[in-house]
N, C-alpha and C. Protein backbone atom coordinates (compact mmCIF):
# COMPACT_ATOMS: atom_id res chain seq x y z
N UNK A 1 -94.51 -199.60 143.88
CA UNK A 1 -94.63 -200.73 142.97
C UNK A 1 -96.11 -200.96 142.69
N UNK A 2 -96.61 -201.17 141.48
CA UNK A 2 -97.97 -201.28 140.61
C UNK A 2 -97.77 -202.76 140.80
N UNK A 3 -99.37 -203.35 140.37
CA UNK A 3 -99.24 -204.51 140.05
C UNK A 3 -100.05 -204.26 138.55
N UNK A 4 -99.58 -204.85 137.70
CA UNK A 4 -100.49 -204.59 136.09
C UNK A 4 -101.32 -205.72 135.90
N UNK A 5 -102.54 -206.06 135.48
CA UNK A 5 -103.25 -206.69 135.73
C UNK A 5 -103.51 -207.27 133.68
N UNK A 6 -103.02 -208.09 133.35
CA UNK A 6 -102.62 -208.39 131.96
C UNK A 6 -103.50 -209.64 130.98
N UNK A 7 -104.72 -209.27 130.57
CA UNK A 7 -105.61 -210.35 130.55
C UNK A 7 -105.93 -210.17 128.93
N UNK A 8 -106.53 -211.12 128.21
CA UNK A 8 -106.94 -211.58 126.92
C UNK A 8 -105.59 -211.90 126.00
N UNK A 9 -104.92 -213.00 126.78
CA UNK A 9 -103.07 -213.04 126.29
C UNK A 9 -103.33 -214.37 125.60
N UNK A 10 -102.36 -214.39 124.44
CA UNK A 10 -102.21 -215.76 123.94
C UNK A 10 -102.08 -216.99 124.46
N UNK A 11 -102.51 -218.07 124.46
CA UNK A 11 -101.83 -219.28 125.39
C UNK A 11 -101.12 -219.79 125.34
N UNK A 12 -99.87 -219.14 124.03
CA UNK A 12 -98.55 -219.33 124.05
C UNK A 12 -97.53 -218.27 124.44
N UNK A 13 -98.30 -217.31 124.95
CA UNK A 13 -96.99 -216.43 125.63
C UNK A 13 -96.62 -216.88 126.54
N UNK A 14 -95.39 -216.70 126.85
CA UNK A 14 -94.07 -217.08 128.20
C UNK A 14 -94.19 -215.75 129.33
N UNK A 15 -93.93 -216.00 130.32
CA UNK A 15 -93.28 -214.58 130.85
C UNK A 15 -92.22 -213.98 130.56
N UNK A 16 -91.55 -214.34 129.74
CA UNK A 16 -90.25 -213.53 128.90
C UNK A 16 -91.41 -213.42 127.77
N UNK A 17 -91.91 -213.12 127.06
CA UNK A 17 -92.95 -212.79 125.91
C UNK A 17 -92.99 -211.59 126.58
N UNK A 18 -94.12 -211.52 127.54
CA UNK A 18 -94.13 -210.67 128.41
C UNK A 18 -93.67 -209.54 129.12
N UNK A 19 -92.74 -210.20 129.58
CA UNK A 19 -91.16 -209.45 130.53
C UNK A 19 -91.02 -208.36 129.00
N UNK A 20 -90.78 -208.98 127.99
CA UNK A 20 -89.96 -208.13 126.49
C UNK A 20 -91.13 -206.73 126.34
N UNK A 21 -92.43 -207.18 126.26
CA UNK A 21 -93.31 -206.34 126.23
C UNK A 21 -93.02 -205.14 126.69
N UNK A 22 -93.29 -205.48 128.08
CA UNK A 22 -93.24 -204.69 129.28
C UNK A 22 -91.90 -203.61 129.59
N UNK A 23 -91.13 -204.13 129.17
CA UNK A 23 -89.52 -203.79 129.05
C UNK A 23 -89.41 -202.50 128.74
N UNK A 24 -90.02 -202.49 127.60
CA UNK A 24 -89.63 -201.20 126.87
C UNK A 24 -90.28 -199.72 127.63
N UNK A 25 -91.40 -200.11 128.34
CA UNK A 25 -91.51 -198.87 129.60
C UNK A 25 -90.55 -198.66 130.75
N UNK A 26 -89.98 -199.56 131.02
CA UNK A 26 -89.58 -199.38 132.30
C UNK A 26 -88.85 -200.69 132.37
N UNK A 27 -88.69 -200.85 133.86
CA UNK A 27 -88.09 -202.35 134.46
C UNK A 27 -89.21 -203.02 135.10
N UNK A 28 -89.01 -203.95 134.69
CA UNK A 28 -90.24 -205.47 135.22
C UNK A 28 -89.50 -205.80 136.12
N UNK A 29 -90.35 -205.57 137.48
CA UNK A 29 -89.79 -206.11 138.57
C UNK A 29 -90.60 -207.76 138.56
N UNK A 30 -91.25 -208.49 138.34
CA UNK A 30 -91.98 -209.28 138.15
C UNK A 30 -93.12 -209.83 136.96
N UNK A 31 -92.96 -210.92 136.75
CA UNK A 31 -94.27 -211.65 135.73
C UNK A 31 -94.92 -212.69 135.97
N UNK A 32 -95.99 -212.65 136.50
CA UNK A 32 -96.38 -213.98 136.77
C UNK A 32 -97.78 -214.13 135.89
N UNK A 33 -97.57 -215.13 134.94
CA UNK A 33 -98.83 -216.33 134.52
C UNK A 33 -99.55 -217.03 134.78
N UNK A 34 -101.08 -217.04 134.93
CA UNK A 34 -101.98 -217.77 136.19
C UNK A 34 -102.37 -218.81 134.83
N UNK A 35 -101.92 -220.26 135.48
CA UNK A 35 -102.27 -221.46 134.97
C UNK A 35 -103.31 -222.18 136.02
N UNK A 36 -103.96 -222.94 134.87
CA UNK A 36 -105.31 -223.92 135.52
C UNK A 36 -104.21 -224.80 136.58
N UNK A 37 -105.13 -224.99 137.72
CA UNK A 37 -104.44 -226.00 138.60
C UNK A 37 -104.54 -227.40 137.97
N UNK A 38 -105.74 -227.82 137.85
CA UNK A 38 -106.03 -229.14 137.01
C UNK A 38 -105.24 -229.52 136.14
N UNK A 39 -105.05 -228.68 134.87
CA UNK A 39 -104.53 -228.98 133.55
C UNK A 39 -103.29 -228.47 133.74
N UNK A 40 -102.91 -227.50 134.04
CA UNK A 40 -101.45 -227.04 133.87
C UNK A 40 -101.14 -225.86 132.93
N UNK A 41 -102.26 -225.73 132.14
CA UNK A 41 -102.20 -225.10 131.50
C UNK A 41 -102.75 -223.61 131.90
N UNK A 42 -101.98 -222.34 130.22
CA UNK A 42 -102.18 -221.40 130.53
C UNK A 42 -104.04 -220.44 130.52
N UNK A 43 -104.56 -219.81 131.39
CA UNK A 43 -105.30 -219.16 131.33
C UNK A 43 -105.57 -218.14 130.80
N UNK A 44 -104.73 -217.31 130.08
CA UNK A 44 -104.70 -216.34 129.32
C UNK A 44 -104.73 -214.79 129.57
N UNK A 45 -104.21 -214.73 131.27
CA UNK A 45 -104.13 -213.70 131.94
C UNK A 45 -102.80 -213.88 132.72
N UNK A 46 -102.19 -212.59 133.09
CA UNK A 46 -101.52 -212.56 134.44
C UNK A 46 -101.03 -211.26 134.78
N UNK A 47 -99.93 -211.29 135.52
CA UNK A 47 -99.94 -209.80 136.50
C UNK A 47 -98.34 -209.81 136.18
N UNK A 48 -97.93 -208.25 136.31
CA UNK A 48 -96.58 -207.38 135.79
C UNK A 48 -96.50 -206.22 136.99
N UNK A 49 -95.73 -206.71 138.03
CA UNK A 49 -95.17 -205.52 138.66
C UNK A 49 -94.33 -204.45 137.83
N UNK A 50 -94.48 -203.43 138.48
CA UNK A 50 -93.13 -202.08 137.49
C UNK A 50 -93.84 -201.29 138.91
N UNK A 51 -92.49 -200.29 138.41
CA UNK A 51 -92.41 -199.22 139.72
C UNK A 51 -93.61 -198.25 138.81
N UNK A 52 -94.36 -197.21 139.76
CA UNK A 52 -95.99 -196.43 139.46
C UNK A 52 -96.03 -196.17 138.00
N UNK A 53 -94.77 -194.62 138.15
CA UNK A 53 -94.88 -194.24 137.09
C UNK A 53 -94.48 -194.81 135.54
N UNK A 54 -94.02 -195.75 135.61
CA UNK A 54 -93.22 -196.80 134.53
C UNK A 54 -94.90 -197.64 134.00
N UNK A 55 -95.46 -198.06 135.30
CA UNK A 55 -96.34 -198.95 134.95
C UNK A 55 -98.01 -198.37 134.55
N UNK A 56 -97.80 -197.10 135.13
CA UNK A 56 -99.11 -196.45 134.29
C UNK A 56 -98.91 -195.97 133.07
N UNK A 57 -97.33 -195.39 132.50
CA UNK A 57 -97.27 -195.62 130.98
C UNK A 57 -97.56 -196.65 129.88
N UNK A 58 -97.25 -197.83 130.81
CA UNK A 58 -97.58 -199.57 130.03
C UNK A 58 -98.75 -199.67 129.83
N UNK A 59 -99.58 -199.31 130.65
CA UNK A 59 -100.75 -199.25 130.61
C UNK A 59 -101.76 -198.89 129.80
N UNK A 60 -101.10 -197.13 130.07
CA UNK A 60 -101.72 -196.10 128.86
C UNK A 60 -101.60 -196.93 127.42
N UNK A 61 -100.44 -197.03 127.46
CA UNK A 61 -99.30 -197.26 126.04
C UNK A 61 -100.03 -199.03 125.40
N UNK A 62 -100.26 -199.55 126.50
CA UNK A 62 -100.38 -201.27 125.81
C UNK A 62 -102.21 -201.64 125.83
N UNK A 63 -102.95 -200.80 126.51
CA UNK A 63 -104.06 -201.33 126.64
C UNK A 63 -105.13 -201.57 125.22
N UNK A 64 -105.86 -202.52 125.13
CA UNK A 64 -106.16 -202.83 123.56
C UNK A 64 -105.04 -202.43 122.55
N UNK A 65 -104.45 -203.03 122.94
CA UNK A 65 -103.03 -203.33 121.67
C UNK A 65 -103.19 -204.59 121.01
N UNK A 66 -102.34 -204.89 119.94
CA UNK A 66 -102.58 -206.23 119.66
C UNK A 66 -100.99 -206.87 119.90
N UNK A 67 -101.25 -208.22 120.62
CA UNK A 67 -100.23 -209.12 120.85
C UNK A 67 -100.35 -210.26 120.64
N UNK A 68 -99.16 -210.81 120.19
CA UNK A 68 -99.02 -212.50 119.51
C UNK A 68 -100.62 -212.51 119.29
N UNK A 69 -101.18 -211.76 118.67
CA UNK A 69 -102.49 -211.89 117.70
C UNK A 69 -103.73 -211.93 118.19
N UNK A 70 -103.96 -211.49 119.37
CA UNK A 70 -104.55 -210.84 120.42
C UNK A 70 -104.67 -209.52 120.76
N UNK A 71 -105.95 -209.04 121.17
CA UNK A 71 -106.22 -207.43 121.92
C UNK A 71 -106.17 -207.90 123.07
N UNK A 72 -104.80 -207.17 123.54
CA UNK A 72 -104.42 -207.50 125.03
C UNK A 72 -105.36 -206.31 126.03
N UNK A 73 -106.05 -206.99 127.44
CA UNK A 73 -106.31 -205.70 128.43
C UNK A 73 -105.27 -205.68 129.49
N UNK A 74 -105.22 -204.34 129.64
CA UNK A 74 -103.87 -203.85 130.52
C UNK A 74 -105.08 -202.99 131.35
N UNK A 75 -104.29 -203.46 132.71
CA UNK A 75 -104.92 -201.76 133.61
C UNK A 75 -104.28 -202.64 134.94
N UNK A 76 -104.73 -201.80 136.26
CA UNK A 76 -104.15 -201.82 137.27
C UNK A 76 -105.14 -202.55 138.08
N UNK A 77 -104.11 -203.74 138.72
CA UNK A 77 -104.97 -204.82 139.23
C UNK A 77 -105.84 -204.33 140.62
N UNK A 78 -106.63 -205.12 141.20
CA UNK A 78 -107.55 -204.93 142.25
C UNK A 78 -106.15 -205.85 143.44
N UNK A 79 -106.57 -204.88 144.00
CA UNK A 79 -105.83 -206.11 145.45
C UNK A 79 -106.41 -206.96 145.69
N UNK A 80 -105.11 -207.98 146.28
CA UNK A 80 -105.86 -209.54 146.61
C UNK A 80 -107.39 -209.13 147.45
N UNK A 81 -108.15 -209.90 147.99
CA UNK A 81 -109.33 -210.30 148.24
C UNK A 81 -110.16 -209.17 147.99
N UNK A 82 -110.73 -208.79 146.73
CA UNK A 82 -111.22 -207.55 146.59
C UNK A 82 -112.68 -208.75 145.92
């Protein structure tokens, strides 16, 4: 399992926005959206598990793409405390 590391995103995408994206490589085992603690609101990044080979195609396939009107960056996240 990859973790996809999914940053310069609209601040109206959902994780089903997302999840749909992602879909079409493979199976999304996970989506998570990192919101401000303060505000609640979205930050404009987050992370997409998929099994390796599924998720280095997404990668290849989505990185500087354009989404909901955005050049999305895709690549493979750093592990926690890096």
């Amino acid at each position: 399992m990859k973790s996809i590391y999914v940053g310069n995103l609209a601040y109206s995408a959902s994780e089903e926005d997302i999840k749909q994206l992602f879909s079409k490589y493979g199976n999304v085992a996970s989506v998570k959206l990192i919101n401000d603690r303060e505000t609640g609101r979205a930050k404009g990044f987050g992370f997409v598990e998929m099994d390796d080979a599924q998720a280095l195609q997404a990668i290849s396939s989505l990185d500087n793409t354009d989404f909901m009107g955005r050049m999305i960056r895709v690549n493979e996240a750093n592990p926690k405390g890096r």
